[in-house]
Each structure stands twice: as structure tokens, then as C-alpha cells.
Protein backbone atom coordinates (compact mmCIF):
# COMPACT_ATOMS: atom_id res chain seq x y z
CA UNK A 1 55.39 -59.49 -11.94
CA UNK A 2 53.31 -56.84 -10.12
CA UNK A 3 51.29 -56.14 -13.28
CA UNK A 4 50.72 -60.33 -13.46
CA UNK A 5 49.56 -60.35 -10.28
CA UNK A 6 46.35 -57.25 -10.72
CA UNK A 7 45.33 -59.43 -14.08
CA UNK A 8 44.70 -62.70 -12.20
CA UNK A 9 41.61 -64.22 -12.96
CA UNK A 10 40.27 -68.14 -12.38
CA UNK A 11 40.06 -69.94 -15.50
CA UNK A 12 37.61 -72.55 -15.69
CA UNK A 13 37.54 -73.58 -19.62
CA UNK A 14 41.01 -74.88 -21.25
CA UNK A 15 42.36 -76.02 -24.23
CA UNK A 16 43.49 -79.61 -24.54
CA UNK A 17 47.53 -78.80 -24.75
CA UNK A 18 49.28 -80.70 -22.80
CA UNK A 19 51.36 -79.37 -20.03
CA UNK A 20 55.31 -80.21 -20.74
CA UNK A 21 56.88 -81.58 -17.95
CA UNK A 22 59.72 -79.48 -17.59
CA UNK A 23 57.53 -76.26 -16.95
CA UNK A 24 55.77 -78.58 -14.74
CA UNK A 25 58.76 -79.13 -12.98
CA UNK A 26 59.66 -75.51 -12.71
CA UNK A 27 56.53 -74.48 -11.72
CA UNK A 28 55.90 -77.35 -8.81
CA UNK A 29 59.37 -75.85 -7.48
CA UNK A 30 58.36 -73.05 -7.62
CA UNK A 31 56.00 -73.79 -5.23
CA UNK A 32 58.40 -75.53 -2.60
CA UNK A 33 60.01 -72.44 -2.33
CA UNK A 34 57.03 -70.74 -0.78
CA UNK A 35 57.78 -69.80 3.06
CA UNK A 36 57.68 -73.01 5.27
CA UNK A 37 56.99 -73.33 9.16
CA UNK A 38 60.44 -74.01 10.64
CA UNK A 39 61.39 -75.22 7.12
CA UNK A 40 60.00 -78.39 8.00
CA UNK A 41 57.68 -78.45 4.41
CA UNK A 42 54.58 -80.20 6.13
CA UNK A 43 52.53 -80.46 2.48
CA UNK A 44 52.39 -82.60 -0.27
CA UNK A 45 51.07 -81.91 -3.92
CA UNK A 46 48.98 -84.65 -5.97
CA UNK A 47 49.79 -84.00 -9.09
CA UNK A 48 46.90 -86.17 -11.23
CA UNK A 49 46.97 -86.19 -14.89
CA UNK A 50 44.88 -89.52 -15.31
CA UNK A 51 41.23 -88.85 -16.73
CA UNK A 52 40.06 -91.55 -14.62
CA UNK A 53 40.92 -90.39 -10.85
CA UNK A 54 40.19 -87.21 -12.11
CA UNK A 55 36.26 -88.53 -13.13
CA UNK A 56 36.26 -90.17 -9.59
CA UNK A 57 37.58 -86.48 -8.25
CA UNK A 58 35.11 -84.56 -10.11
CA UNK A 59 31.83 -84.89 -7.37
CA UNK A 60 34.16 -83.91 -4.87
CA UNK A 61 34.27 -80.72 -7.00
CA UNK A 62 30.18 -80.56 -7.36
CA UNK A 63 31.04 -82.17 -10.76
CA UNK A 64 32.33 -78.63 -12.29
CA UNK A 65 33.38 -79.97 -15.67
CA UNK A 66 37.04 -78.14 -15.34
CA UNK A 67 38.00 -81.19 -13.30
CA UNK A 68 37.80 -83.36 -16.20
CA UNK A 69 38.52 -80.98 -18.72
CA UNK A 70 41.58 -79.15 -17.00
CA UNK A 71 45.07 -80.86 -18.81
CA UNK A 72 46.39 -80.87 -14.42
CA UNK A 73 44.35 -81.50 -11.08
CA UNK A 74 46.51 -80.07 -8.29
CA UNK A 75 45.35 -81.25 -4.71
CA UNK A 76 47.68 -79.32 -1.95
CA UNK A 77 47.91 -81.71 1.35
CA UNK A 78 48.55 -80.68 4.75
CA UNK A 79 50.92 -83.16 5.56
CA UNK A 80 52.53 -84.63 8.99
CA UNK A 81 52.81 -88.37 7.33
CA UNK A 82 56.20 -87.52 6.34
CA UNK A 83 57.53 -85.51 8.92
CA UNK A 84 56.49 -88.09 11.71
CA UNK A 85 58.24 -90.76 9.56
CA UNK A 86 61.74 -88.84 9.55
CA UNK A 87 61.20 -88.44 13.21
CA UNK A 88 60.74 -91.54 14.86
CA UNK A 89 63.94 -93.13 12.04
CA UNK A 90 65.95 -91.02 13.67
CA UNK A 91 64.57 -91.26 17.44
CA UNK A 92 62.65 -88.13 17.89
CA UNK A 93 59.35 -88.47 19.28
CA UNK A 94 56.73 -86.30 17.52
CA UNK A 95 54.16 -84.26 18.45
CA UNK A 96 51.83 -83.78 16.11
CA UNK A 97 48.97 -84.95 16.46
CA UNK A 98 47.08 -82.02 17.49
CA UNK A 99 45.02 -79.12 15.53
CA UNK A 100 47.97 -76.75 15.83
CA UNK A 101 49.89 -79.08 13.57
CA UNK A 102 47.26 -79.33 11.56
CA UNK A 103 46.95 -75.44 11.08
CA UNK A 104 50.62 -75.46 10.85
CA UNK A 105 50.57 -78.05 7.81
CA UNK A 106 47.60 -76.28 6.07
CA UNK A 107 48.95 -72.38 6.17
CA UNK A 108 52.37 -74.21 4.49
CA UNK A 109 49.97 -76.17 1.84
CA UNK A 110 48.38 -72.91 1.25
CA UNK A 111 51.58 -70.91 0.79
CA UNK A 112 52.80 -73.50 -1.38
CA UNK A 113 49.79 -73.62 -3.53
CA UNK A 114 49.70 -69.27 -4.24
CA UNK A 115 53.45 -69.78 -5.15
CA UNK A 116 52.44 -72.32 -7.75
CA UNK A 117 49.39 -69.86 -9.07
CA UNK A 118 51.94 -67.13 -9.53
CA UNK A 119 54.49 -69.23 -11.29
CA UNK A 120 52.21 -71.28 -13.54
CA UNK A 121 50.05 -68.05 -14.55
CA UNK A 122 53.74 -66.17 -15.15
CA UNK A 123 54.25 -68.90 -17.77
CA UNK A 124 50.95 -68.23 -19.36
CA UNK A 125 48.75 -71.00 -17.76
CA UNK A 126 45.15 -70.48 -16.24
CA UNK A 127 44.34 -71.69 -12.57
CA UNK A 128 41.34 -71.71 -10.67
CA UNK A 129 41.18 -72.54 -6.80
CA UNK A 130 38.61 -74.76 -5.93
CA UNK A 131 37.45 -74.33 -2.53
CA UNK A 132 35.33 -77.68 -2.15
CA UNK A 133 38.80 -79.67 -0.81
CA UNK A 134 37.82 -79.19 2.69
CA UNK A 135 33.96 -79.83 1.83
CA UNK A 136 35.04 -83.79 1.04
CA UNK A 137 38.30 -84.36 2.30
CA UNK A 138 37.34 -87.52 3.58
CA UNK A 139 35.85 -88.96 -0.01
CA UNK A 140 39.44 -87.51 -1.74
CA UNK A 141 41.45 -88.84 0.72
CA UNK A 142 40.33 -92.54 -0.44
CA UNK A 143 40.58 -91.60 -3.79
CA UNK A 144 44.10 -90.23 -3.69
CA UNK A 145 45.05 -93.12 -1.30
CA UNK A 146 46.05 -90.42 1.95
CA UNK A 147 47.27 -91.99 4.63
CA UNK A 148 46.75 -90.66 8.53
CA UNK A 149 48.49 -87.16 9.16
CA UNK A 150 47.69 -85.93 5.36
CA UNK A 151 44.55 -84.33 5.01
CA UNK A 152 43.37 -82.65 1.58
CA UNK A 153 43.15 -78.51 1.89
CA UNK A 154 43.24 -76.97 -1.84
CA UNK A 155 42.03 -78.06 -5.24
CA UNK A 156 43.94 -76.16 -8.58
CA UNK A 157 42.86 -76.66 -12.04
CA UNK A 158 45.80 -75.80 -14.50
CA UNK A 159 45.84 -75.34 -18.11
CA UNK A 160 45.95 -73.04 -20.99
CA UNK A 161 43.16 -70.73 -20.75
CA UNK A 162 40.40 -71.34 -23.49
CA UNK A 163 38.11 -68.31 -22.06
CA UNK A 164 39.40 -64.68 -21.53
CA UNK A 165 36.89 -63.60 -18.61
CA UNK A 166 36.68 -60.52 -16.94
CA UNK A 167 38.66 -59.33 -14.03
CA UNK A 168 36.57 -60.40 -10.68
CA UNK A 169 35.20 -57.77 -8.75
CA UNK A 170 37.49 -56.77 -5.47
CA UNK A 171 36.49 -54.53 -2.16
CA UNK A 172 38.55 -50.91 -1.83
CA UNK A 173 41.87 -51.71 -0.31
CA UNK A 174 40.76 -49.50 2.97
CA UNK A 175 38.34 -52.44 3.38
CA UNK A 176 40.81 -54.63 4.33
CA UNK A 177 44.06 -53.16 5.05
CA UNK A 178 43.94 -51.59 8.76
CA UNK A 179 47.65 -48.99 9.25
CA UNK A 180 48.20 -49.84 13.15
CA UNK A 181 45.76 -51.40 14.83
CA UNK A 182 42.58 -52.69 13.46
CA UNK A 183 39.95 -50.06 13.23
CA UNK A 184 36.38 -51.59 13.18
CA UNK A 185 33.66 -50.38 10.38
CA UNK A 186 30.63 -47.93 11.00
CA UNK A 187 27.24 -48.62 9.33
CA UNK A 188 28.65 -45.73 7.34
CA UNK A 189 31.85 -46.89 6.03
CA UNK A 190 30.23 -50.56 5.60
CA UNK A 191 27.66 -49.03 3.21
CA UNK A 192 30.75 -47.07 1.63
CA UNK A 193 32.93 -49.72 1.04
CA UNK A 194 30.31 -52.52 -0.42
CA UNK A 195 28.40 -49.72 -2.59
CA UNK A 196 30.30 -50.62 -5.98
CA UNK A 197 29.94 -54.26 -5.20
CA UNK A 198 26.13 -54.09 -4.52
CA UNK A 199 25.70 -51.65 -8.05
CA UNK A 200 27.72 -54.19 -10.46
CA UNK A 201 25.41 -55.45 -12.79
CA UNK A 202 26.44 -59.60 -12.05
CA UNK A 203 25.50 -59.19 -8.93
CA UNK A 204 22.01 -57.53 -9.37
CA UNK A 205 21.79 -60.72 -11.47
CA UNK A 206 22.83 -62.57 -8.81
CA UNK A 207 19.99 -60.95 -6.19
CA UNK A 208 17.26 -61.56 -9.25
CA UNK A 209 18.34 -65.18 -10.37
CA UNK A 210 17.92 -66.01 -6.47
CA UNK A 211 14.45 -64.79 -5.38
CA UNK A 212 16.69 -62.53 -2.46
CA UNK A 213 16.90 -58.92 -1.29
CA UNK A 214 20.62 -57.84 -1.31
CA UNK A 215 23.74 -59.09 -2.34
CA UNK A 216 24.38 -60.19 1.48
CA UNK A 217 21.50 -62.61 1.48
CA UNK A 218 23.06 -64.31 -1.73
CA UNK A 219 25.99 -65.42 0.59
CA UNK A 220 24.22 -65.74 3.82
CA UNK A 221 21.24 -67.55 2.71
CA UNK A 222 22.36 -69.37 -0.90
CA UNK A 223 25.91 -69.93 -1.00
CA UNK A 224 27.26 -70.23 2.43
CA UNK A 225 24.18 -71.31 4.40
CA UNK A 226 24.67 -71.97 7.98
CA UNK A 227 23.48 -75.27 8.09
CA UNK A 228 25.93 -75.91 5.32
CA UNK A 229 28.69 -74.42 7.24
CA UNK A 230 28.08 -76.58 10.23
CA UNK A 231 27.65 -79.69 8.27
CA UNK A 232 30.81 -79.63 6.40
CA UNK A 233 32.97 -78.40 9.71
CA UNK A 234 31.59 -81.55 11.48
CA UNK A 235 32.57 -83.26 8.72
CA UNK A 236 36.10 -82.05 8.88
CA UNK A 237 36.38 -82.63 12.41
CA UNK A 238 35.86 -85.89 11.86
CA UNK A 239 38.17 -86.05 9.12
CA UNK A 240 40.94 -84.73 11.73
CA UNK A 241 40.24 -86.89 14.08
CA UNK A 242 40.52 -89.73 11.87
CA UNK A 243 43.87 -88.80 10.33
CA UNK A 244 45.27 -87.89 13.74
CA UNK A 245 45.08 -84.35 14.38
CA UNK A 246 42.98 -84.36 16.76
CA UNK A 247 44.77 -86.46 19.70
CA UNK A 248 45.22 -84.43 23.43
């Protein structure tokens, strides 16, 4: 499993064979197996199959054509809908309706969601995280009919893979594991760790393709802009105060 694990890569391009349900099955428990807060399971999955919702997904997903073309659209939920419900039936008064909850819900969505990568890629499948969820909750959240307390956090395509792409790029592992306590970076060791990043031929592509210095202002000032940034987190704020995370 170990060796499965170093040779993930995100698919984007599959073939149009059809997922079987019962390795669906296995792999979507799979997934509820992942760790849970207090085993309470605050997450659901929407599985969607159905070329049309998946059309009306797609410019959530900056209209990458995987959404349409992937045989499986998984959207992992952080989800309190549920919880609440089982509550208040049974005379417990809940409370959560607050951003820890919400945090709560979304590390469990999140766990569940890397449990389903392992399993579905262990079977042979392709996945590819899409990290625009959060970007549009609010416009997926009327497509997949969410009600208050469920709020969209992770996007998986899933197929067979039609493309065998390289292996992505990843920092040293003493960039990011710290034995201890956290020890902070020098210039020195910054320079160190990013230096086979910064030489990989993509990337100098990268720098070229967009009119930019370094491989830093690629991120800081064409993928992740700050204006971006604080755009979409107002617009998630909003989203969790309309779904009810939000309350003091």
C-alpha cells in the first residue's frame, strides 16, 4: 500500500468505463471508515453520476472538462444537518452552530475524502482533488439541493485513468516534517529546500508563460492573488453564515 501511496498522481483525462457499483460501494466505505470527531460522522458524500448536474457543476470547477468527462463527481460535505436532526428527536439540544463545528465537520469531510483516494486508486481508478469547492460553495449548494448546516468542502473526479502523467513535483521531507518542536527556516535553508523546485523545467515554463520573475511570484501574483484570496473567504463567510455556522 506504501508503494501506492509514493505513485499518486491527479488524473484529469478518463476513459468512458463505467464505474460498477459494487466497487463503488466498497470504496465509499471505505471512506466512512476514515477517523471521525467523537464518531459522530459530521459529512456527507454527493455521489453524482448524471451528465446534467454534472454540466451545471462544471463552472463551479472553472469549467475543467474532467467534470463532465470523469464517469463519478464526488462532492465531500461538512455536514451538521444530520447530526442536529438526531439530536433534537431524541431531546438533546445542539450546539452547533458555530465555526468550531464547522471546522469539526470539514477536517471529518476531509479525512473521509483521502480514505476514498486511497481506496479507489488501490482498485486502479484515477482521482483528482479539485480545490474550487470552497471557491463556490454557495452556487453548488443550490445545485446539489444543501440544506442549512451542510456546506460543500472537496470536489473528486473518479475514473479510469486515460493519461499516465508524471509524478508531481514534492518539497524534501525536512521541509515539512519538524522532530520536536517546530524549528523555523533561515534564508539559507529556504533557498536549500525550494532549489530543485525552482530548477524543474515546468516550472521555468511556468515563470516564462507568465511574464514573472521566480517561481514565488507565479503563486503570489497569478494563482493565489490576494485579492482573490479575500474575495472568495468573504464569500465563504457568507456562505457560513447562511447555513448556520456562524451563530454566537
Amino acid at each position: 500500500m506504501t508503494t501506492n501511496l509514493n505513485q499518486h498522481r491527479s488524473i484529469r483525462k478518463y476513459k468512458d468505463t463505467p464505474i460498477s457499483e459494487e466497487m463503488l460501494s466498497e470504496i465509499l466505505y471505505a471512506g466512512t471508515r476514515a477517523s471521525t470527531t467523537g464518531n459522530m460522522q459530521v459529512y456527507s458524500i454527493i455521489a453524482t453520476r448524471d451528465n446534467e448536474i454534472k454540466a451545471e457543476l462544471s463552472p463551479c470547477h472553472f469549467n475543467q472538462p474532467m467534470i463532465k468527462e470523469a464517469p463519478l463527481v464526488l462532492t465531500f460535505c461538512a455536514d451538521f444537518n444530520r447530526f442536529n436532526k438526531w439530536c433534537q428527536q431524541n431531546d438533546a439540544k445542539p450546539g452547533y452552530d458555530n465555526f468550531l463545528s464547522f471546522i469539526t465537520a470539514a477536517i471529518d469531510a476531509l479525512l473521509v475524502a483521502q480514505n476514498v483516494c486511497i481506496a479507489a486508486e488501490n482498485e486502479g481508478l484515477g482521482i483528482c482533488y479539485l480545490g474550487t469547492t470552497i471557491y463556490t460553495a454557495e452556487k453548488i449548494i443550490e445545485i446539489l439541493d444543501l440544506p442549512p448546516g451542510v456546506v460543500p468542502i472537496t470536489t473528486l473526479t473518479l475514473g479510469y485513468p486515460d493519461e499516465a502523467p508524471p509524478l508531481t513535483d514534492r518539497l524534501p521531507l525536512d521541509a515539512v516534517v519538524h522532530y520536536e518542536k517546530y524549528t523555523d527556516y533561515s534564508k539559507e535553508k529556504i533557498d536549500e529546500l525550494y532549489s530543485e523546485k525552482e530548477k524543474l523545467e515546468s516550472n521555468k515554463q511556468f515563470i516564462e508563460e507568465n511574464g514573472v520573475k521566480n517561481l514565488a511570484q507565479v503563486f503570489t501574483d497569478v494563482r493565489y492573488k490576494k485579492g482573490d484570496n479575500v474575495a472568495f473567504s468573504n464569500a465563504l463567510l457568507e456562505v457560513l453564515k447562511k447555513q448556520g455556522f456562524m451563530e454566537q
